[in-house]
N, C-alpha and C. Protein backbone atom coordinates (compact mmCIF):
# COMPACT_ATOMS: atom_id res chain seq x y z
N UNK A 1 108.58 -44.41 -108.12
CA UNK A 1 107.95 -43.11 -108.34
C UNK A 1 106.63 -43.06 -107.58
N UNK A 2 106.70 -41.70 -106.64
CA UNK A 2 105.31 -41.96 -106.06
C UNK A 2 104.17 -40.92 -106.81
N UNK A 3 102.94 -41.67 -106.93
CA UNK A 3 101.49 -40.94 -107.42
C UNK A 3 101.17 -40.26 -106.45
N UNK A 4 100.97 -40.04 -104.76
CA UNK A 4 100.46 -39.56 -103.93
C UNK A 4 101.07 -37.88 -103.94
N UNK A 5 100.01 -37.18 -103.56
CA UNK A 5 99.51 -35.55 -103.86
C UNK A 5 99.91 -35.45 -101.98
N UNK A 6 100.07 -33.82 -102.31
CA UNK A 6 99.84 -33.33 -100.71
C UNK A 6 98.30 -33.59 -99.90
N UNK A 7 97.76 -33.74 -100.66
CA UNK A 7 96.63 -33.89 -99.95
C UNK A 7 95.87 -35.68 -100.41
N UNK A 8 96.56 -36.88 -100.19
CA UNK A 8 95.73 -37.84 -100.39
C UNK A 8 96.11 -38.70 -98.83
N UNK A 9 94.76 -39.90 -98.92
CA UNK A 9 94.77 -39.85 -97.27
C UNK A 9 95.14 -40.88 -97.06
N UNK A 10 94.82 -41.83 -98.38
CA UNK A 10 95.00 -43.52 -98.25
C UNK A 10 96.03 -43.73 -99.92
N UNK A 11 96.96 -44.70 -99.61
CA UNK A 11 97.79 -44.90 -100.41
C UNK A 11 97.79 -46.42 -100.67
N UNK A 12 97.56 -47.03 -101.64
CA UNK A 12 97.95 -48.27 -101.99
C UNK A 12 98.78 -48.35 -102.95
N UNK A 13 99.85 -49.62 -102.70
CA UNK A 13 101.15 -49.80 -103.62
C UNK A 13 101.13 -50.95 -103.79
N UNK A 14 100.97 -51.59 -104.73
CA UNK A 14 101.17 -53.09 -105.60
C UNK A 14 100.35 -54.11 -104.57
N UNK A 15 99.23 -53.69 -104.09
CA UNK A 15 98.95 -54.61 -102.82
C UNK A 15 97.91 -56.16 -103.25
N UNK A 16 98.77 -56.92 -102.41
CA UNK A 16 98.41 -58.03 -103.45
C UNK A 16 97.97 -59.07 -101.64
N UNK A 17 97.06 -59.27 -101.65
CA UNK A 17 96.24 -60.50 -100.48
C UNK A 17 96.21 -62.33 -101.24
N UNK A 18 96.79 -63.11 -100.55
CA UNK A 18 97.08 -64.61 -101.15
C UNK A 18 96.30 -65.05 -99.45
N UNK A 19 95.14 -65.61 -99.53
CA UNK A 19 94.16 -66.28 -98.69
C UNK A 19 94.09 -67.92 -98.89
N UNK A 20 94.01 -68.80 -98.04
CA UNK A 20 93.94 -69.93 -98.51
C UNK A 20 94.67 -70.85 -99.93
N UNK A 21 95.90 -70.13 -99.87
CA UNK A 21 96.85 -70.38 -101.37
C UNK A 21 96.57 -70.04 -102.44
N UNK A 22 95.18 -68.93 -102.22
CA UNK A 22 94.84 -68.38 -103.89
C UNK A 22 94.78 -66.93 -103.88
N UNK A 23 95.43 -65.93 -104.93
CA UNK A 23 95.29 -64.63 -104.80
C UNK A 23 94.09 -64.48 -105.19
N UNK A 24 93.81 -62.88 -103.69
CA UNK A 24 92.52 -62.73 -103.83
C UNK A 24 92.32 -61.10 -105.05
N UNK A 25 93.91 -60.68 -103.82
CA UNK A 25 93.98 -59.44 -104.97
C UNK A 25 94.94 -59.05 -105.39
N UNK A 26 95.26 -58.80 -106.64
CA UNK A 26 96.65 -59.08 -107.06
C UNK A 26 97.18 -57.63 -107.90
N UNK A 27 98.23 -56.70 -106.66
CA UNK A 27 98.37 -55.54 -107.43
C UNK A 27 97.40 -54.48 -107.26
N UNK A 28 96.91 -54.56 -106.43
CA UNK A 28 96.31 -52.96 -106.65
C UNK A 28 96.72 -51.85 -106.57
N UNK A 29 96.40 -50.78 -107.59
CA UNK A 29 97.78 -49.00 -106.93
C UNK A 29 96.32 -48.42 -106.63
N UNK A 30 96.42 -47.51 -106.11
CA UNK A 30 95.58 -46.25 -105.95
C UNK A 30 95.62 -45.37 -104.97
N UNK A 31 95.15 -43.97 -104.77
CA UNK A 31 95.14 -42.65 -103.99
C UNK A 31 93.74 -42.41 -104.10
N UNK A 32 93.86 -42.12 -102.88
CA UNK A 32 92.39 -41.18 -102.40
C UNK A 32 92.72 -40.01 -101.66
N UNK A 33 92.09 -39.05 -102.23
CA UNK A 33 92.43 -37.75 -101.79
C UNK A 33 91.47 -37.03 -100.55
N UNK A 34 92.05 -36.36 -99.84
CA UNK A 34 90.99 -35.67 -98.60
C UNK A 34 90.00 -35.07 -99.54
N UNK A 35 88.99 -35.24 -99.24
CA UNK A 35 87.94 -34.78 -99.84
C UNK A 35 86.91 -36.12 -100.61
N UNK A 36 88.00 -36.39 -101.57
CA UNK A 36 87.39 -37.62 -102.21
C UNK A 36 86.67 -38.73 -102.13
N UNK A 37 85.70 -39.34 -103.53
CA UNK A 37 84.99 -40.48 -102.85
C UNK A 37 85.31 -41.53 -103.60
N UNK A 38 85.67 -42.90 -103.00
CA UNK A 38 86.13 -43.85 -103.72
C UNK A 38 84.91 -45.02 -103.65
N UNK A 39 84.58 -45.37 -104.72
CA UNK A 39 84.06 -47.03 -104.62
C UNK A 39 84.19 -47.80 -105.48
N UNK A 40 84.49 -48.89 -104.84
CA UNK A 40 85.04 -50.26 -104.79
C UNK A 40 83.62 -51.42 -105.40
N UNK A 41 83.59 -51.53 -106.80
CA UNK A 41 82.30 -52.13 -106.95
C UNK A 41 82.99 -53.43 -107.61
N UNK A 42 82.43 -54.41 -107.55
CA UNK A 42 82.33 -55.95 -108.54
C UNK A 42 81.64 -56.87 -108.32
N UNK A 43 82.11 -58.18 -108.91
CA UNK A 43 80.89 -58.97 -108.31
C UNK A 43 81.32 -60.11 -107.11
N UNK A 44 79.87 -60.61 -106.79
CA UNK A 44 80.71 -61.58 -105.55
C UNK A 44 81.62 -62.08 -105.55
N UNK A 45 82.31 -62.06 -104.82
CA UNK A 45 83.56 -62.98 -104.75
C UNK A 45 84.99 -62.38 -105.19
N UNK A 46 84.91 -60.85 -105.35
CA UNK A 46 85.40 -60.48 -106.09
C UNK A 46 86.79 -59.40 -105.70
N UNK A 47 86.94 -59.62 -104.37
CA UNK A 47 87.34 -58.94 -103.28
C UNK A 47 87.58 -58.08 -102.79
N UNK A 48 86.27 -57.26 -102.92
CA UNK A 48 85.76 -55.77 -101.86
C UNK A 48 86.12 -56.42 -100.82
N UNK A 49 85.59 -57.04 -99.97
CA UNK A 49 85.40 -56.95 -98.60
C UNK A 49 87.17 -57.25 -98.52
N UNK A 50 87.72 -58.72 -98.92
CA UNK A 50 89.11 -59.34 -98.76
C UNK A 50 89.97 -57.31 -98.60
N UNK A 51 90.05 -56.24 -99.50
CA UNK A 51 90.31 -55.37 -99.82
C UNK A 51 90.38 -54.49 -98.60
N UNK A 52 89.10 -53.86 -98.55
CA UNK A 52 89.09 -53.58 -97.33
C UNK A 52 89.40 -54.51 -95.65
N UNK A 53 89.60 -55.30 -95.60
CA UNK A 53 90.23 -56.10 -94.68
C UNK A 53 91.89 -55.74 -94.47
N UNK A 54 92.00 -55.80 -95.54
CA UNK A 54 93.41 -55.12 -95.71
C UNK A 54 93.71 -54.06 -95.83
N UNK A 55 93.15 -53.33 -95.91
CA UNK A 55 93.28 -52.06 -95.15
C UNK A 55 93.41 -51.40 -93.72
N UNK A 56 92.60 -52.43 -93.45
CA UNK A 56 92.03 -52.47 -91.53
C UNK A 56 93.68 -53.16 -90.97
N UNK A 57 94.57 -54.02 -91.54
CA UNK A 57 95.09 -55.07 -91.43
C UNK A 57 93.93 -55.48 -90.57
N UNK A 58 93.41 -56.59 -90.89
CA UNK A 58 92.73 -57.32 -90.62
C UNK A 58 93.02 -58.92 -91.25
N UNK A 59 94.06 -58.57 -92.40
CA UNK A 59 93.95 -59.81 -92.76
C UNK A 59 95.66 -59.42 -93.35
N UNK A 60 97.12 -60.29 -93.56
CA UNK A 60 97.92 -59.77 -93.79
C UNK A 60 98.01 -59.48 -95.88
N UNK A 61 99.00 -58.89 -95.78
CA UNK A 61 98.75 -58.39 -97.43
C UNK A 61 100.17 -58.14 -97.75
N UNK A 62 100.59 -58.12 -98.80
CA UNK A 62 101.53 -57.59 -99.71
C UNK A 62 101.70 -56.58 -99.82
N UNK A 63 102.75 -55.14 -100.26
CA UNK A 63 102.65 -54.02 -101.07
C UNK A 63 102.49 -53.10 -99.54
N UNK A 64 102.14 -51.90 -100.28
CA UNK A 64 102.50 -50.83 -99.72
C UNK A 64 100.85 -50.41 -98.54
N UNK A 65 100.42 -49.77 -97.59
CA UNK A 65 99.30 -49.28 -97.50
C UNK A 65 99.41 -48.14 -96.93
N UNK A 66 99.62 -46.91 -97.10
CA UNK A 66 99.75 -45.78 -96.15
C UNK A 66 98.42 -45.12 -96.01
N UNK A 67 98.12 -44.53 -94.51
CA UNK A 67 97.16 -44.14 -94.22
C UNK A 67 97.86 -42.73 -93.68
N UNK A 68 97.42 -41.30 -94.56
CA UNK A 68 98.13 -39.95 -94.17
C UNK A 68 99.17 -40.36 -94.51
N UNK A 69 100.19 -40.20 -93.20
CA UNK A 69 101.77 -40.46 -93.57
C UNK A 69 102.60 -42.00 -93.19
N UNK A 70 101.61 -42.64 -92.12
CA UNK A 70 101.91 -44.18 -91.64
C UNK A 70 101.93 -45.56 -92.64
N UNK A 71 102.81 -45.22 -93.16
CA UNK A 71 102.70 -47.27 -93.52
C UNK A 71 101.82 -48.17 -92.41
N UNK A 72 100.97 -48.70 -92.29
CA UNK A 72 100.04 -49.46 -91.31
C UNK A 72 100.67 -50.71 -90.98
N UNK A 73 101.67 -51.05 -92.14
CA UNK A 73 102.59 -52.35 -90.96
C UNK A 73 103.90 -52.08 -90.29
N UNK A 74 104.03 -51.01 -89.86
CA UNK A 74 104.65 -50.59 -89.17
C UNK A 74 103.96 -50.49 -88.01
N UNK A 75 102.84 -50.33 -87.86
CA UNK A 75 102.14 -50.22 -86.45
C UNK A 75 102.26 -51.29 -85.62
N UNK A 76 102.15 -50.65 -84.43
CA UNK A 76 101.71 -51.61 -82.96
C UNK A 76 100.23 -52.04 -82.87
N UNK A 77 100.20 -52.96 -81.83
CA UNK A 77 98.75 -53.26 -81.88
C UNK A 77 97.89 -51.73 -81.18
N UNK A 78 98.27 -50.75 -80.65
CA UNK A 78 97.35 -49.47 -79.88
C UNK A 78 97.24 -48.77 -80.88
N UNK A 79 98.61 -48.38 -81.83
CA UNK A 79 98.18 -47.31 -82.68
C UNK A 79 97.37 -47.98 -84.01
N UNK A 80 97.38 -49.15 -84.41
CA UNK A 80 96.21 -49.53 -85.41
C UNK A 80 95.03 -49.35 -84.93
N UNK A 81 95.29 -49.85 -83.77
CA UNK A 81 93.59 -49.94 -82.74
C UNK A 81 93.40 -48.36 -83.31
N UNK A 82 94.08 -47.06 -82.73
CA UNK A 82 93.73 -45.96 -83.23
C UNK A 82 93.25 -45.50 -84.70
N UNK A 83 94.09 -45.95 -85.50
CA UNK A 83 93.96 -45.78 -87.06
C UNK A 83 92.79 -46.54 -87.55
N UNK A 84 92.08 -47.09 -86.89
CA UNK A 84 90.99 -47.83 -87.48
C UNK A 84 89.97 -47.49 -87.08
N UNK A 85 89.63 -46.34 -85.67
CA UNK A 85 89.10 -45.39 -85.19
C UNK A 85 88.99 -44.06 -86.50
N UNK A 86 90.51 -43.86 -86.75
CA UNK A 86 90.23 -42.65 -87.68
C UNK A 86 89.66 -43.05 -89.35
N UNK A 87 89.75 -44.43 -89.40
CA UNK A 87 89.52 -44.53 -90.80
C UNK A 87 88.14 -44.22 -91.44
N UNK A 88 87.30 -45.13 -90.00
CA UNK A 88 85.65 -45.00 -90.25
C UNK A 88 85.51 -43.94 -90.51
């Protein structure tokens, strides 16, 4: 069942990052909508940054990540290069 609205921009589905043999993040869902403001608060170590890395793929991950209408591991290396242009 999907949560995502006509209008959300970033999609996460069960997304789970395992770094150095330990999960960093385990499961995350959420939508962000055009317009909307999301933040990501905890404490050190706690994996904002690991999070956003995975978003960027920057780092590989589990689960779902759509950006608009693209699943992001479906991409090539030009059109991420692009999508990471539009994300900032």
């Amino acid at each position: 069942m999907s949560m995502q609205s006509d209008n959300t921009i970033i999609s996460l589905r069960d997304v789970t990052v395992v770094r150095g043999g330990q999960e960093i993040i385990h499961g995350i869902t959420f939508d962000v909508g055009e317009g909307d403001i999301a933040v990501i608060i905890g404490p050190n170590g706690s994996g904002k940054s690991t999070l956003g890395f995975a978003l960027l793929r920057l780092v590989g991950s589990e689960g779902q990540i759509v950006f608009g209408e693209q699943d992001i591991r479906t991409l090539g290396s030009a059109e991420l290069r692009d999508l990471r242009k539009d994300m900032q």
